[in-house]
C-alpha atoms as a PDB file:
ATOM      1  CA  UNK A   1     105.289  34.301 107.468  1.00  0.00           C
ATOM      2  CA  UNK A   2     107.745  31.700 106.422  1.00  0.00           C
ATOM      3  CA  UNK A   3     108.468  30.678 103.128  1.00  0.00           C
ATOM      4  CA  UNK A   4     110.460  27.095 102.732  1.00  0.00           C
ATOM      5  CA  UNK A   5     112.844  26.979 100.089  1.00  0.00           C
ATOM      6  CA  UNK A   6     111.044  24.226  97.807  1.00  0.00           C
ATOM      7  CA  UNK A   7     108.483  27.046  98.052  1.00  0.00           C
ATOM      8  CA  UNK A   8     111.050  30.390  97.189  1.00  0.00           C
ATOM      9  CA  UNK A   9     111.719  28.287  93.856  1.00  0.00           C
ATOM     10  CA  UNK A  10     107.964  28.000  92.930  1.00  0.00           C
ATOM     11  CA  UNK A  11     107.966  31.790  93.390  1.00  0.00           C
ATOM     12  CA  UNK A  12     110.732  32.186  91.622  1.00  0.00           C
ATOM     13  CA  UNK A  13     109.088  30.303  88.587  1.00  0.00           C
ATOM     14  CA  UNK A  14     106.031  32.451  89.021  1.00  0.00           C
ATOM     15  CA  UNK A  15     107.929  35.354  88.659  1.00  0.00           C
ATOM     16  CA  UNK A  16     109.654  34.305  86.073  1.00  0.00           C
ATOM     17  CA  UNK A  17     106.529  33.220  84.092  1.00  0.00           C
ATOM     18  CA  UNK A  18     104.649  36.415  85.178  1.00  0.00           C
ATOM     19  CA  UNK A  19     107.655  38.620  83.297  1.00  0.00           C
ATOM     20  CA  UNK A  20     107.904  36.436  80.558  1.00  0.00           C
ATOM     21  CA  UNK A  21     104.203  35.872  79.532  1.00  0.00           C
ATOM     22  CA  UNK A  22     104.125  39.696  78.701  1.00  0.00           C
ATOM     23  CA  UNK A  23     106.471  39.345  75.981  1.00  0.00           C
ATOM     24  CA  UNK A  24     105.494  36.424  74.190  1.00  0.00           C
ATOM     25  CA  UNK A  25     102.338  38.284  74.454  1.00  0.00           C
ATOM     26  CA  UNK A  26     103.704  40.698  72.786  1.00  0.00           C
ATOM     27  CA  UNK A  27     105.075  38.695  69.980  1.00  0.00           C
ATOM     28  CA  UNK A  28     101.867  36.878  69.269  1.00  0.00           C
ATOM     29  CA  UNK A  29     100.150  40.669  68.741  1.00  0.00           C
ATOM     30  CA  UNK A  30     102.679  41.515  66.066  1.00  0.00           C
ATOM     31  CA  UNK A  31     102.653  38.275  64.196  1.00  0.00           C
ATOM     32  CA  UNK A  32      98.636  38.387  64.057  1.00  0.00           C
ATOM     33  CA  UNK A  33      98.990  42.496  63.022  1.00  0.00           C
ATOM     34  CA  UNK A  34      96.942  43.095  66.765  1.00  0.00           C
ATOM     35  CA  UNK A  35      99.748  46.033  67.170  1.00  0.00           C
ATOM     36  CA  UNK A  36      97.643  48.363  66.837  1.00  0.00           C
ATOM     37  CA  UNK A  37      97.809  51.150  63.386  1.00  0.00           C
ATOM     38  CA  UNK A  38     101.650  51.959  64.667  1.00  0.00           C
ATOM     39  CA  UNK A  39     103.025  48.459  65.472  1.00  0.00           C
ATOM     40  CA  UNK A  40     106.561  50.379  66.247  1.00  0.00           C
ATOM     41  CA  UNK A  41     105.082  52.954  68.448  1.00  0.00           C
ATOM     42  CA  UNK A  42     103.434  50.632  69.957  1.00  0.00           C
ATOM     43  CA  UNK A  43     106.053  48.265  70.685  1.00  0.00           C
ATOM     44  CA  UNK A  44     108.427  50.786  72.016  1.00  0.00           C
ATOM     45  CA  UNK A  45     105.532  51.697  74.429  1.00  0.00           C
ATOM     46  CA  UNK A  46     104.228  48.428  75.240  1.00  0.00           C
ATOM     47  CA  UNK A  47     108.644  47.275  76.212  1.00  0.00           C
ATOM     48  CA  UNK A  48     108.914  50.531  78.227  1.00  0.00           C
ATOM     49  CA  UNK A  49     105.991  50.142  80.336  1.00  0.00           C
ATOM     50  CA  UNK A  50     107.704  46.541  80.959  1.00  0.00           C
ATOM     51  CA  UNK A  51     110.416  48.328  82.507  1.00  0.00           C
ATOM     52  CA  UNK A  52     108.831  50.619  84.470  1.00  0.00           C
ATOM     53  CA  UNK A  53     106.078  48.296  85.611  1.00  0.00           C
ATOM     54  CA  UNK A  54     109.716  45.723  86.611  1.00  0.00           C
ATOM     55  CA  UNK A  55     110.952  48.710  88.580  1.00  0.00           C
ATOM     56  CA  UNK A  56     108.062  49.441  90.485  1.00  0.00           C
ATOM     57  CA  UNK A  57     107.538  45.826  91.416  1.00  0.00           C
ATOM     58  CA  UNK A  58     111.333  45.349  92.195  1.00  0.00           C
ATOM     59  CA  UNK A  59     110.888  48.373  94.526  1.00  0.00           C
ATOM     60  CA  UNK A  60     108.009  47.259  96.290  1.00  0.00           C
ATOM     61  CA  UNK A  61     109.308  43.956  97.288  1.00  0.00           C
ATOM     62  CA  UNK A  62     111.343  45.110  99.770  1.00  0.00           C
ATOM     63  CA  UNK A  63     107.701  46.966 101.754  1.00  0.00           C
ATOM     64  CA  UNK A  64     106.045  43.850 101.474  1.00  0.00           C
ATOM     65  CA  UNK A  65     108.623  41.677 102.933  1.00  0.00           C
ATOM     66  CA  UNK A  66     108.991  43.586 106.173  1.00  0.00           C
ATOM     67  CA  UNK A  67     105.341  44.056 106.368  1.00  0.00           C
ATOM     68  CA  UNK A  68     104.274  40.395 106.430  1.00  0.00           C
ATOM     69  CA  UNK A  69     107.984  39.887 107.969  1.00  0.00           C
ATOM     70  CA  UNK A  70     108.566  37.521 104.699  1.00  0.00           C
ATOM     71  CA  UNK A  71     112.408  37.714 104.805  1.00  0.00           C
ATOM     72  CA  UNK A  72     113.152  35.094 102.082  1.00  0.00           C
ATOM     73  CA  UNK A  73     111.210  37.479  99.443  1.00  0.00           C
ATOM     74  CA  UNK A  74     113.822  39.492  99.560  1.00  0.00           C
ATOM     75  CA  UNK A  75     115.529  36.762  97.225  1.00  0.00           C
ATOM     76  CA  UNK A  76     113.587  37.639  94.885  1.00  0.00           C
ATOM     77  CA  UNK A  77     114.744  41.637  94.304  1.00  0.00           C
ATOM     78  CA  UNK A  78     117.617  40.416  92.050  1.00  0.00           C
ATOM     79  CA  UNK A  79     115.733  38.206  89.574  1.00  0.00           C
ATOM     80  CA  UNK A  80     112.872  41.204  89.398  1.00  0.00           C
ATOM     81  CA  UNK A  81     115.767  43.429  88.986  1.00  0.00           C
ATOM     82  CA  UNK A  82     117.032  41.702  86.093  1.00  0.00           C
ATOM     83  CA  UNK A  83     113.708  41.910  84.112  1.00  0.00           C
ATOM     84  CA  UNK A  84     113.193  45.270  84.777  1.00  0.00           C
ATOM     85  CA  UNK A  85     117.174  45.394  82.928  1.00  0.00           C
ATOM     86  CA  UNK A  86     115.804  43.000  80.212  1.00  0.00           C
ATOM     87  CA  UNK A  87     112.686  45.136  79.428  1.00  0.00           C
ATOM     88  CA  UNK A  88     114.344  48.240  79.016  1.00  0.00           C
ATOM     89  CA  UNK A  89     117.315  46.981  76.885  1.00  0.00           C
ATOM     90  CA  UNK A  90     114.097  46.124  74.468  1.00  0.00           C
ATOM     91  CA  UNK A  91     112.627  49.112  75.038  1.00  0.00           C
ATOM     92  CA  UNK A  92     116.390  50.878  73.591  1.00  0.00           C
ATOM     93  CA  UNK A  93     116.475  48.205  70.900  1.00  0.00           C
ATOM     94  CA  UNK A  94     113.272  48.737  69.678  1.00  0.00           C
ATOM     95  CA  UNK A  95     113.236  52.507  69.509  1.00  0.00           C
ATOM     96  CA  UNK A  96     116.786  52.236  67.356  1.00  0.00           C
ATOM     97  CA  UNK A  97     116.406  49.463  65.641  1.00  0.00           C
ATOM     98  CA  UNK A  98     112.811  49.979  64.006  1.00  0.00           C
ATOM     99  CA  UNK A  99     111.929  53.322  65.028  1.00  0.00           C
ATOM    100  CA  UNK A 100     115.372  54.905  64.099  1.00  0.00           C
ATOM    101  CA  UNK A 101     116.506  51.957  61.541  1.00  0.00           C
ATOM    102  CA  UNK A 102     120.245  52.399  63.725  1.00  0.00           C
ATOM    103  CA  UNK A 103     120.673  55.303  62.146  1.00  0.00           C
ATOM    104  CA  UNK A 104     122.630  56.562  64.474  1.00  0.00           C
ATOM    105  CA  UNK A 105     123.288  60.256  63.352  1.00  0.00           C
ATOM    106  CA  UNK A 106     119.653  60.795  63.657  1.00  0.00           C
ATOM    107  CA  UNK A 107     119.696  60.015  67.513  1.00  0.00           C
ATOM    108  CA  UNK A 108     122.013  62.560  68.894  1.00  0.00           C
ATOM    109  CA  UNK A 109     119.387  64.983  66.945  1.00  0.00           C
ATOM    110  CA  UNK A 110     116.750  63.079  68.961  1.00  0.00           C
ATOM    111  CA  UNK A 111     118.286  63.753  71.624  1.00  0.00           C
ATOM    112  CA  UNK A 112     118.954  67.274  71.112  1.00  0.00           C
ATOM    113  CA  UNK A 113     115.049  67.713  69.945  1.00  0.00           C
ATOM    114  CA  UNK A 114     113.356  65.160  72.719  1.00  0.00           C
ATOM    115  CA  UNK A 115     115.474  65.508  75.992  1.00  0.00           C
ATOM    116  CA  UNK A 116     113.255  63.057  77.412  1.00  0.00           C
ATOM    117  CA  UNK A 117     115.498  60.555  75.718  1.00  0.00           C
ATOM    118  CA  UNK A 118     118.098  61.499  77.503  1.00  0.00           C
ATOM    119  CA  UNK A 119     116.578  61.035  80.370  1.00  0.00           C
ATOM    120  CA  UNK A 120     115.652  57.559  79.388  1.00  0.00           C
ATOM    121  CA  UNK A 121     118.962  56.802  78.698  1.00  0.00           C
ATOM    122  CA  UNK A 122     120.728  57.770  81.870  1.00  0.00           C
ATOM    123  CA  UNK A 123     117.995  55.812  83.693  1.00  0.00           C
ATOM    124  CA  UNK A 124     119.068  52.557  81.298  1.00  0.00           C
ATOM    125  CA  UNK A 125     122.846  53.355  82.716  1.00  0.00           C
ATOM    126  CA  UNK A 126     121.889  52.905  86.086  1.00  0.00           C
ATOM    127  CA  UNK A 127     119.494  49.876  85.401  1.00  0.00           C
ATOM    128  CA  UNK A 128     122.425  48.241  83.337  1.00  0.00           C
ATOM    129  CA  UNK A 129     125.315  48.612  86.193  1.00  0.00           C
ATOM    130  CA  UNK A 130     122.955  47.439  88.977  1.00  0.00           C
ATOM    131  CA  UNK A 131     122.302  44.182  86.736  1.00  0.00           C
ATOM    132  CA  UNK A 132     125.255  43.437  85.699  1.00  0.00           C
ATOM    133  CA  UNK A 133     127.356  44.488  89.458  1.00  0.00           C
ATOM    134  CA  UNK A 134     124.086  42.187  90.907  1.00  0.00           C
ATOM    135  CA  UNK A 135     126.290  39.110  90.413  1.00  0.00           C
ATOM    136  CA  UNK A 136     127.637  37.796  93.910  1.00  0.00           C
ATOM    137  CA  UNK A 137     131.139  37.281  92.671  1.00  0.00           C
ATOM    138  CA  UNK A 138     131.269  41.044  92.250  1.00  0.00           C
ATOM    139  CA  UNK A 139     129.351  41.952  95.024  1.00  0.00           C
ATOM    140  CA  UNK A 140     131.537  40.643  97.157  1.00  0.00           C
ATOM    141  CA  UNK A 141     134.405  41.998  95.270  1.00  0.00           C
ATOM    142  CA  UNK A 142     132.658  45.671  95.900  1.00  0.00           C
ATOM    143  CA  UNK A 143     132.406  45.540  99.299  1.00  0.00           C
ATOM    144  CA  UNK A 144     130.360  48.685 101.302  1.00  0.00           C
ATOM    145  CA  UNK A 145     130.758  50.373  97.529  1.00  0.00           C
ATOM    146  CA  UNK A 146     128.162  47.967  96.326  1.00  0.00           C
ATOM    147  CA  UNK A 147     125.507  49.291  98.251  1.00  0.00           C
ATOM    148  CA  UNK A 148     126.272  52.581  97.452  1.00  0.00           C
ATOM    149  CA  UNK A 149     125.936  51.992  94.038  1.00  0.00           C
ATOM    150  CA  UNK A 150     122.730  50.010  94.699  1.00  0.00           C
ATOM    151  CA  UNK A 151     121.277  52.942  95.672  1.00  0.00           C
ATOM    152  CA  UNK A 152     121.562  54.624  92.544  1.00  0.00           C
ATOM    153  CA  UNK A 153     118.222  53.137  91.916  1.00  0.00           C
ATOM    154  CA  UNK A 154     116.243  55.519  93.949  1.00  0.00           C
ATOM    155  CA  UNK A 155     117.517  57.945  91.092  1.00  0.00           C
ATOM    156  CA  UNK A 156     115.984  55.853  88.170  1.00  0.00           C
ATOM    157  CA  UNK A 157     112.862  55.755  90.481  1.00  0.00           C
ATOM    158  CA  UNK A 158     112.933  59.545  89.881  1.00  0.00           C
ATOM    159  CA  UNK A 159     114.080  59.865  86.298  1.00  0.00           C
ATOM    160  CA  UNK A 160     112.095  56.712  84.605  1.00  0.00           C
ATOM    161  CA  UNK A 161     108.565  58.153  85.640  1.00  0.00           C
ATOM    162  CA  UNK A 162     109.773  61.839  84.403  1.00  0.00           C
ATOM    163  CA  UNK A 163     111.061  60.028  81.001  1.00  0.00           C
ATOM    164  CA  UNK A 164     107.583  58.289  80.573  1.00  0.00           C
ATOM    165  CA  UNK A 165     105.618  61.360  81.823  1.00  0.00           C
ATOM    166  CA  UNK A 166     107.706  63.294  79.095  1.00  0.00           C
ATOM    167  CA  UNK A 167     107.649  61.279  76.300  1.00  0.00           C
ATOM    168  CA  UNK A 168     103.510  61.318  75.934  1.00  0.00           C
ATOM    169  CA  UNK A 169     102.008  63.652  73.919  1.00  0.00           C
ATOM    170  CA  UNK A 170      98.442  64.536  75.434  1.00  0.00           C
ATOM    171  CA  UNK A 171      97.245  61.806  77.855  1.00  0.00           C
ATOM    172  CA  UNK A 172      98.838  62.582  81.026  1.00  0.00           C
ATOM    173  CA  UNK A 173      96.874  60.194  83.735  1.00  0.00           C
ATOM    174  CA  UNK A 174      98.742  57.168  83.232  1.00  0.00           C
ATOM    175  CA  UNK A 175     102.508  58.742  83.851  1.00  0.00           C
ATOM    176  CA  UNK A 176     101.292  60.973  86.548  1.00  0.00           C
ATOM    177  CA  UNK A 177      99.488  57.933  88.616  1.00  0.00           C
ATOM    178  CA  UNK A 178     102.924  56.422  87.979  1.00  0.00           C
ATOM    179  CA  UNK A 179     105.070  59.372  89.181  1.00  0.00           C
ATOM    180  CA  UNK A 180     102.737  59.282  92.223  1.00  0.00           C
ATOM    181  CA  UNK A 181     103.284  55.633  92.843  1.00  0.00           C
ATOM    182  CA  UNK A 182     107.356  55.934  92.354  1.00  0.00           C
ATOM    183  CA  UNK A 183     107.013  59.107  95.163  1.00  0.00           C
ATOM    184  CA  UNK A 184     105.113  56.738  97.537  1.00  0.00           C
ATOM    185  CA  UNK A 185     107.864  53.850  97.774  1.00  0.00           C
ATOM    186  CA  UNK A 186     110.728  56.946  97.571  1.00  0.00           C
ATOM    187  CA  UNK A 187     108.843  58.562 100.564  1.00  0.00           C
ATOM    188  CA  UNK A 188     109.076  54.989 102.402  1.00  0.00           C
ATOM    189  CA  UNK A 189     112.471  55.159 101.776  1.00  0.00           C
ATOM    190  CA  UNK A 190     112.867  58.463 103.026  1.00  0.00           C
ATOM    191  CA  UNK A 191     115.156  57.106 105.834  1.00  0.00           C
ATOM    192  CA  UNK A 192     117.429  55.274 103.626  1.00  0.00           C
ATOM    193  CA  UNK A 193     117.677  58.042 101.269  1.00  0.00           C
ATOM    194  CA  UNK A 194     118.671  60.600 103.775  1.00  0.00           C
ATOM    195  CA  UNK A 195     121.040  58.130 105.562  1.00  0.00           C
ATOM    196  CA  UNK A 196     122.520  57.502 101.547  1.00  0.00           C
ATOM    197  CA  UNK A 197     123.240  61.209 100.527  1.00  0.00           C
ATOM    198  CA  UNK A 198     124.091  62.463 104.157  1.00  0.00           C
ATOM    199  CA  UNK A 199     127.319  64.053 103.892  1.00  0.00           C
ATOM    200  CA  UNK A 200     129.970  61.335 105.425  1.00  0.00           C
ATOM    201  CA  UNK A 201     132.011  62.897 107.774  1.00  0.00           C
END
């Protein structure tokens, strides 16, 4: 299946209406008090499942392409990628800035009390340096390193499901369909993963 290029930029605006929609969405539920009883609970939740609904769609572009052999939706990974970036840097924001009111003495004893943050943050790490090495002028200034460092994000594959599945207190479904979901597209990758933390010789 080919795509023409007039048609990769209406995807591209699909995409980018299909992120975007979500968070005005989210906007309009807070101004009209639809946030539910916790309207900072619930946005931290509502920005985090952003992210990890970005990541999962980022990481199934890649099956989808070689399946229906569309090569040109692989131009697509980078602008997903960026979202799924975007979505947790609100997700961050929101849990300092109105859960913790950026006081920031109080999150190092989150930390210490809720590992799971932790865990949340080193997946944010790896999210941030894939966005912001995803530029081409620095790709190509990389080399075979960028790859490499691309592939960190089989790692926040691993650690943003455990973070979610963590972080809930009692209802357990939702994170572990998720963690079962992130082990499917790992487990296609299985090849690329081995070939990544083979020992070079």
């Amino acid at each position: 299946m080919r795509i023409s290029a007039r048609g990769l930029f209406w995807l591209k605006v699909l995409l980018h209406i299909s992120f975007l929609l979500p968070a005005f969405y989210l906007v309009a539920l807070v101004l009209t008090g639809n946030a539910g009883g916790d309207p900072v609970q619930y946005i931290i939740h509502y920005t985090g499942m952003g992210a990890i609904n970005s990541l999962l769609a980022t990481l199934l572009i890649s099956p989808i392409a070689k399946r229906f052999k569309i090569a040109a939706l692989m131009q697509t990974r980078r602008l997903v990628g960026l979202y799924v970036c975007a979505y947790a840097l609100l997700h961050i924001s929101a849990f300092i800035s109105l859960d913790l009111l950026f006081a920031w003495r109080l999150l190092f004893e989150e930390v210490i009390k809720r590992p799971y943050i932790l865990v949340g943050a080193a997946t944010l790490i790896i999210i941030l340096l894939l966005a912001i090495t995803s530029l081409n002028r620095i790709k190509r200034s990389m080399g075979k390193r960028w790859q490499s460092l691309h592939n960190w994000i089989y790692l926040a594959a691993i650690l943003a499901p455990i973070h979610f599945y963590w972080s809930v207190k009692s209802e357990i479904i939702e994170p572990s369909i998720y963690i079962a979901l992130f082990a499917a597209l790992l487990f296609y990758r299985k090849d690329s993963i081995y070939k990544w933390l083979k020992p070079k010789k």
